[in-house]
PDB file of N, CA and C in Angstrom:
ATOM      1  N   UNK A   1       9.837 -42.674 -13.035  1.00  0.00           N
ATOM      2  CA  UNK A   1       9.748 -42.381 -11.609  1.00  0.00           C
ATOM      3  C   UNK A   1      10.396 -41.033 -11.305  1.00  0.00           C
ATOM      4  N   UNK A   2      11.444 -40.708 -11.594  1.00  0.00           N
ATOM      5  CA  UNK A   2      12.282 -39.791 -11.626  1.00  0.00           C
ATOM      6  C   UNK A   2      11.547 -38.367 -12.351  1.00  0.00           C
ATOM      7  N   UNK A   3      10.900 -38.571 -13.110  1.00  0.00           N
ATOM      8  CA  UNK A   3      10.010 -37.083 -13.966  1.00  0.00           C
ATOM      9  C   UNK A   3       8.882 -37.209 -13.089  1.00  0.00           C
ATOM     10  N   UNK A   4       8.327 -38.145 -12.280  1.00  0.00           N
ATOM     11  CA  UNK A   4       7.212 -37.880 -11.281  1.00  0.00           C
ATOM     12  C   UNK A   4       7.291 -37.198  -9.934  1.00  0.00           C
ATOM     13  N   UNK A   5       8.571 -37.215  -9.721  1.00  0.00           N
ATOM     14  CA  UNK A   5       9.526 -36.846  -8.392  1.00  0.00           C
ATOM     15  C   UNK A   5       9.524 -35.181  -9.168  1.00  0.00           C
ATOM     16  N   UNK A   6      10.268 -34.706 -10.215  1.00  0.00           N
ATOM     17  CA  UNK A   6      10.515 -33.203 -10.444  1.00  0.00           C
ATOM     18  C   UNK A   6       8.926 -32.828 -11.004  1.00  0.00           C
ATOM     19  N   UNK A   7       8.063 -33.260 -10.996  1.00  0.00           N
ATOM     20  CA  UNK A   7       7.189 -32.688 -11.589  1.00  0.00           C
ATOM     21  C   UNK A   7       5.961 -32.425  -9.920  1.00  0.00           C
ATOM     22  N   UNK A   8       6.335 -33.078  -9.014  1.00  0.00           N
ATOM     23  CA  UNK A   8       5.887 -32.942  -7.920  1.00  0.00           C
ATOM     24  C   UNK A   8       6.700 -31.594  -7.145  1.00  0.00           C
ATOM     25  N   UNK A   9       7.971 -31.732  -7.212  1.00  0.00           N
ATOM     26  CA  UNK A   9       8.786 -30.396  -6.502  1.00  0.00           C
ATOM     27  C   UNK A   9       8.403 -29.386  -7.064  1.00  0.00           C
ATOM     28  N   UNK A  10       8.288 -28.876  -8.767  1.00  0.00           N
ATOM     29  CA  UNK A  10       7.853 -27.917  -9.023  1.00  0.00           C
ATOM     30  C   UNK A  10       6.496 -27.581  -8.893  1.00  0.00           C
ATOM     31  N   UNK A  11       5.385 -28.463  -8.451  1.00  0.00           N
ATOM     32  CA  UNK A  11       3.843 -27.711  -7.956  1.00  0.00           C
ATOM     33  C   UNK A  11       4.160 -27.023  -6.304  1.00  0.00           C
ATOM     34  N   UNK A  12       5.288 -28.290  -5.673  1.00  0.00           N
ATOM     35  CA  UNK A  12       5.930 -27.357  -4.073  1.00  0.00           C
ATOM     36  C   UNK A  12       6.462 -26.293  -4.248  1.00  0.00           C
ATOM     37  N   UNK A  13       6.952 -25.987  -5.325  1.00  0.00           N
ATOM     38  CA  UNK A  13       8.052 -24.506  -5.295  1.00  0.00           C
ATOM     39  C   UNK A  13       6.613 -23.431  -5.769  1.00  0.00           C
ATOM     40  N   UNK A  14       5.835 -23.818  -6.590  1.00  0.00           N
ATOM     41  CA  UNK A  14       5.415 -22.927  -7.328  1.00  0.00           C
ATOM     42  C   UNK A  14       4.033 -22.758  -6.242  1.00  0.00           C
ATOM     43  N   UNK A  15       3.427 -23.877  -5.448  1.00  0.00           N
ATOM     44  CA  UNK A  15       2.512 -23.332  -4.129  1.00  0.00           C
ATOM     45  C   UNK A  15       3.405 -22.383  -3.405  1.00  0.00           C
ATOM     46  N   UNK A  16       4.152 -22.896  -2.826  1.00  0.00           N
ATOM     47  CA  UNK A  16       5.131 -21.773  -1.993  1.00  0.00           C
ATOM     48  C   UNK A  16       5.094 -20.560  -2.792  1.00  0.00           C
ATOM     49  N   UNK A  17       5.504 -20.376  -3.889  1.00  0.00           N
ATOM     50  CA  UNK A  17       5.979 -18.417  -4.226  1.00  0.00           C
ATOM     51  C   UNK A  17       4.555 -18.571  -3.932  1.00  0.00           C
ATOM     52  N   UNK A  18       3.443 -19.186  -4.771  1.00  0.00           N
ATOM     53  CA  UNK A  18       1.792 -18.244  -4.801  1.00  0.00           C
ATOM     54  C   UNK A  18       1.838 -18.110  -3.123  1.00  0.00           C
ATOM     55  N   UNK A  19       1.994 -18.196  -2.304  1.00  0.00           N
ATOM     56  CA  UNK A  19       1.662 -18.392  -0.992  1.00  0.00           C
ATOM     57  C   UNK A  19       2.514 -17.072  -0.504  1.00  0.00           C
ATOM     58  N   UNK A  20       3.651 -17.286  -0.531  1.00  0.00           N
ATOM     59  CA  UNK A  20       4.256 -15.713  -0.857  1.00  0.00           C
ATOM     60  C   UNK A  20       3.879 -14.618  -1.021  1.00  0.00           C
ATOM     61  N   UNK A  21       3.446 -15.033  -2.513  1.00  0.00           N
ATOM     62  CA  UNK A  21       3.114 -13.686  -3.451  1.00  0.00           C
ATOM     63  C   UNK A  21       1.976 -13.389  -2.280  1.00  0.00           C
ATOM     64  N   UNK A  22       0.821 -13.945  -2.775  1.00  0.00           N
ATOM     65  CA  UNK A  22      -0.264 -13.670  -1.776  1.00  0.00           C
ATOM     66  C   UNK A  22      -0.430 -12.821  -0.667  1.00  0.00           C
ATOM     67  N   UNK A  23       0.316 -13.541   0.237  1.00  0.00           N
ATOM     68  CA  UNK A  23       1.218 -12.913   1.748  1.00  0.00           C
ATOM     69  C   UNK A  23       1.472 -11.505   1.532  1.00  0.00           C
ATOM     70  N   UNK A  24       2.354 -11.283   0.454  1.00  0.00           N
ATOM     71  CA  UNK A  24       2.836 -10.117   0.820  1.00  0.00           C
ATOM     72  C   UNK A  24       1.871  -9.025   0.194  1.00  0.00           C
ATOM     73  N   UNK A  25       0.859  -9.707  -1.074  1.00  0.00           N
ATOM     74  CA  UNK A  25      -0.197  -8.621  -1.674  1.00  0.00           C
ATOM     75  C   UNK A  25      -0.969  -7.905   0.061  1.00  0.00           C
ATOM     76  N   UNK A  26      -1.607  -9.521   0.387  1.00  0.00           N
ATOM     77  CA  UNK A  26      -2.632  -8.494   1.630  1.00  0.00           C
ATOM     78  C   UNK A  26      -1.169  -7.808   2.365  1.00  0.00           C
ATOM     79  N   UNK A  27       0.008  -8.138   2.901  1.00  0.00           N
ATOM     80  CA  UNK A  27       0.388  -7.150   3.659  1.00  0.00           C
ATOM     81  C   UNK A  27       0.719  -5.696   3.020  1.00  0.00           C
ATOM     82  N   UNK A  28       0.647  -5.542   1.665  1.00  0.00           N
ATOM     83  CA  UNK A  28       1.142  -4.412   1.537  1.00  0.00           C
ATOM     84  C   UNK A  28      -0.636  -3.654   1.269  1.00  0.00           C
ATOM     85  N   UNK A  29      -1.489  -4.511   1.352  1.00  0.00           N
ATOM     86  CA  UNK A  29      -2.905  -3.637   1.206  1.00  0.00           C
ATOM     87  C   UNK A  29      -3.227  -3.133   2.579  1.00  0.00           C
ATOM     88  N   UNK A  30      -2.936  -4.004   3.570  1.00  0.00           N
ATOM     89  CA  UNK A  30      -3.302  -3.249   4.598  1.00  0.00           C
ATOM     90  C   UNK A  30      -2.433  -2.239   5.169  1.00  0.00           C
ATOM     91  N   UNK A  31      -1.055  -2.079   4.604  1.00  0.00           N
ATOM     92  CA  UNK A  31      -0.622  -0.851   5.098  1.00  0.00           C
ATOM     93  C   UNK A  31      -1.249   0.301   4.222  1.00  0.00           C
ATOM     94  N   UNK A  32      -1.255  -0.325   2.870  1.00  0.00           N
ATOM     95  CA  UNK A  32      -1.923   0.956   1.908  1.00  0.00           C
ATOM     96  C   UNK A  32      -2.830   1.618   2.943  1.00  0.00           C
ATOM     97  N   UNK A  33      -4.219   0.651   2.878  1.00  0.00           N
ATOM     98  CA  UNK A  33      -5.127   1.204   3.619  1.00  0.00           C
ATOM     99  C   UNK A  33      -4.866   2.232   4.802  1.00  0.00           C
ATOM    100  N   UNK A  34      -4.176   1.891   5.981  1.00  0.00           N
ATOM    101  CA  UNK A  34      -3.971   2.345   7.140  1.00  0.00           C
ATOM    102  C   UNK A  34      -3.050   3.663   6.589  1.00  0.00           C
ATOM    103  N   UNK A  35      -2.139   3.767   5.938  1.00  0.00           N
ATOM    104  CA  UNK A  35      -1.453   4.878   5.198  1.00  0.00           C
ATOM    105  C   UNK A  35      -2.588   5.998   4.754  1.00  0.00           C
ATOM    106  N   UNK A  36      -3.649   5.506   3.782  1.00  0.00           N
ATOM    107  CA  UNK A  36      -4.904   6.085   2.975  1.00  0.00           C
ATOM    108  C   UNK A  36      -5.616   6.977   4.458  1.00  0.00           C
ATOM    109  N   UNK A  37      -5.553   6.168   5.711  1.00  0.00           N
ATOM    110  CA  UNK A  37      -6.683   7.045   6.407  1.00  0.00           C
ATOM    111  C   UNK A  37      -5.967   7.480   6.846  1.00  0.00           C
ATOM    112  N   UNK A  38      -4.367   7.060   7.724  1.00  0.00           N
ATOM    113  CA  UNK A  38      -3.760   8.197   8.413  1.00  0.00           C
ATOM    114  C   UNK A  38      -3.647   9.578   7.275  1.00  0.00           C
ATOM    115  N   UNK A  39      -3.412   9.739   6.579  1.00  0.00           N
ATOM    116  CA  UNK A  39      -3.371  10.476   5.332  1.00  0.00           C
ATOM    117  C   UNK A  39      -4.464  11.509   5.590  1.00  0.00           C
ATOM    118  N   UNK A  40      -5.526  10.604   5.478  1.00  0.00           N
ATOM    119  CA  UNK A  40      -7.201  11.545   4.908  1.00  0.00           C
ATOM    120  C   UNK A  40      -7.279  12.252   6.622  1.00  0.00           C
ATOM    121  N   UNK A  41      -7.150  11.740   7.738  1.00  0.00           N
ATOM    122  CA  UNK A  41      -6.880  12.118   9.132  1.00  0.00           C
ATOM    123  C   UNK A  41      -6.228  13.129   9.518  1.00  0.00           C
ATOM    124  N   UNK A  42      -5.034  13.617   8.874  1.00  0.00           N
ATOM    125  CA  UNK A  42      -3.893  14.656   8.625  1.00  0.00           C
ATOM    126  C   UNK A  42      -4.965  15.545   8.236  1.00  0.00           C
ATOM    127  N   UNK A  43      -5.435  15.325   6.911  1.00  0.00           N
ATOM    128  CA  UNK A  43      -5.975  16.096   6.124  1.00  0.00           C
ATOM    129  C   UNK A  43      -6.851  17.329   6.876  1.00  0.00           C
ATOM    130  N   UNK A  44      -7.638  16.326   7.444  1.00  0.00           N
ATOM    131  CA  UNK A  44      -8.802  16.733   8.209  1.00  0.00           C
ATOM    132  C   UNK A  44      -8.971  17.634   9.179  1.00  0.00           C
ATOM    133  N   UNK A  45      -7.124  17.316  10.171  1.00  0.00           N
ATOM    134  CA  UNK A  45      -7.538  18.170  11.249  1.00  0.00           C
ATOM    135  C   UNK A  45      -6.228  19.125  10.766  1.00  0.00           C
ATOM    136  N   UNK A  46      -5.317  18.884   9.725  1.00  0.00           N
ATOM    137  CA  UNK A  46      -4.963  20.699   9.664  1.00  0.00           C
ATOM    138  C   UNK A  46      -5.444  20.834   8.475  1.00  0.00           C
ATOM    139  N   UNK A  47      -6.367  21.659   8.225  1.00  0.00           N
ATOM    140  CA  UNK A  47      -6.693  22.259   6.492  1.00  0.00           C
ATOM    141  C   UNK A  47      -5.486  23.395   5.965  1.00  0.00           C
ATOM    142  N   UNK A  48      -6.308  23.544   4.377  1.00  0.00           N
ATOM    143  CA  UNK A  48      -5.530  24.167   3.893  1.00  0.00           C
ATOM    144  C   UNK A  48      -5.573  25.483   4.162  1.00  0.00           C
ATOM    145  N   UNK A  49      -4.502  26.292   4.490  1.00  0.00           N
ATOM    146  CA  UNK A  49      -4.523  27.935   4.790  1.00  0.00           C
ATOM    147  C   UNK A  49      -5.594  28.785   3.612  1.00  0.00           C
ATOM    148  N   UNK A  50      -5.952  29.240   4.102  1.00  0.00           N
ATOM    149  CA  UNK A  50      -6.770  30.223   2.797  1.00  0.00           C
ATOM    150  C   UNK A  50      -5.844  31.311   2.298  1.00  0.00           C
ATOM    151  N   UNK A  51      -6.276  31.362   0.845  1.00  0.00           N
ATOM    152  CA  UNK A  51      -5.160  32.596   0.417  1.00  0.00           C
ATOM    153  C   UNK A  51      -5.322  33.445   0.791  1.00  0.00           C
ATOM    154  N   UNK A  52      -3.911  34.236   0.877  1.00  0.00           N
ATOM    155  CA  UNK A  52      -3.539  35.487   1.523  1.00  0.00           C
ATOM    156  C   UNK A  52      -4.155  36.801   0.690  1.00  0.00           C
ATOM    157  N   UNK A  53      -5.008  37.361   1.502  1.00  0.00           N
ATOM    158  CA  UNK A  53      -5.662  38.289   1.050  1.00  0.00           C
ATOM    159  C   UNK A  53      -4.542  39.842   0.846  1.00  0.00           C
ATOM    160  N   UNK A  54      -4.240  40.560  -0.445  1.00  0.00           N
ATOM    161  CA  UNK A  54      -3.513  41.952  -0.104  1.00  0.00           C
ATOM    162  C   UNK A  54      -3.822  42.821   0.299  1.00  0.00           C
ATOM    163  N   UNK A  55      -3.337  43.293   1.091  1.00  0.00           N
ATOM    164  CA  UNK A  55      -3.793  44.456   2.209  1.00  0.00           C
ATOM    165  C   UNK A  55      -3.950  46.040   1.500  1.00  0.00           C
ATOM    166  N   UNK A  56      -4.300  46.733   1.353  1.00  0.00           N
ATOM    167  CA  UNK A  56      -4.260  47.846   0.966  1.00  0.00           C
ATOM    168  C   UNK A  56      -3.706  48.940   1.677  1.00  0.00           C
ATOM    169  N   UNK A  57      -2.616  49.248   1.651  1.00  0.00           N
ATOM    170  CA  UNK A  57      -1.547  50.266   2.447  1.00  0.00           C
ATOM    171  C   UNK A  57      -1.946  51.733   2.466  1.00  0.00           C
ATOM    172  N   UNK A  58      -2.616  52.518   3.503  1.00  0.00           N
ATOM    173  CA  UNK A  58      -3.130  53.320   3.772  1.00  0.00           C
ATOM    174  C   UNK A  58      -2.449  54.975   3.173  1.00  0.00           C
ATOM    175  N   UNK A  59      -2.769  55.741   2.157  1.00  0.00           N
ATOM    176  CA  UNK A  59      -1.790  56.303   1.457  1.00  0.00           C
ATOM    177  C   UNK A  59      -1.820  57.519   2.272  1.00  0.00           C
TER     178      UNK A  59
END
C-alpha cells in the first residue's frame, strides 16, 4: 500500500515540473518572438549610415 502511495506522488511531482517546464518554454518563446520583431522594427526605421566617403581637400 505504502509503494502505491510514493509511486502516485512521484507522477504528481513529475506532472507538475512538466507543467512548469512547459509554462515557462511558451513564456520565454513569446518574448523571444516579440524581442525578434521589436528588433527587426529598430532595424527598419533607423538604417545603417553609409560609409563615409573622403573628401578631397582642394590644393
Amino acid at each position: 500500500m505504502r509503494r502505491k502511495t510514493n509511486i502516485q506522488m512521484t507522477k504528481i511531482v513529475l506532472v507538475i515540473s512538466f507543467i512548469i517546464l512547459f509554462g515557462r518554454m511558451i513564456y520565454a518563446g513569446v518574448g523571444a518572438i516579440f524581442h525578434h520583431q521589436d528588433k527587426q522594427k529598430n532595424q527598419i526605421e533607423q538604417p545603417v549610415a553609409p560609409a563615409a566617403t573622403t573628401k578631397k581637400l582642394p590644393d
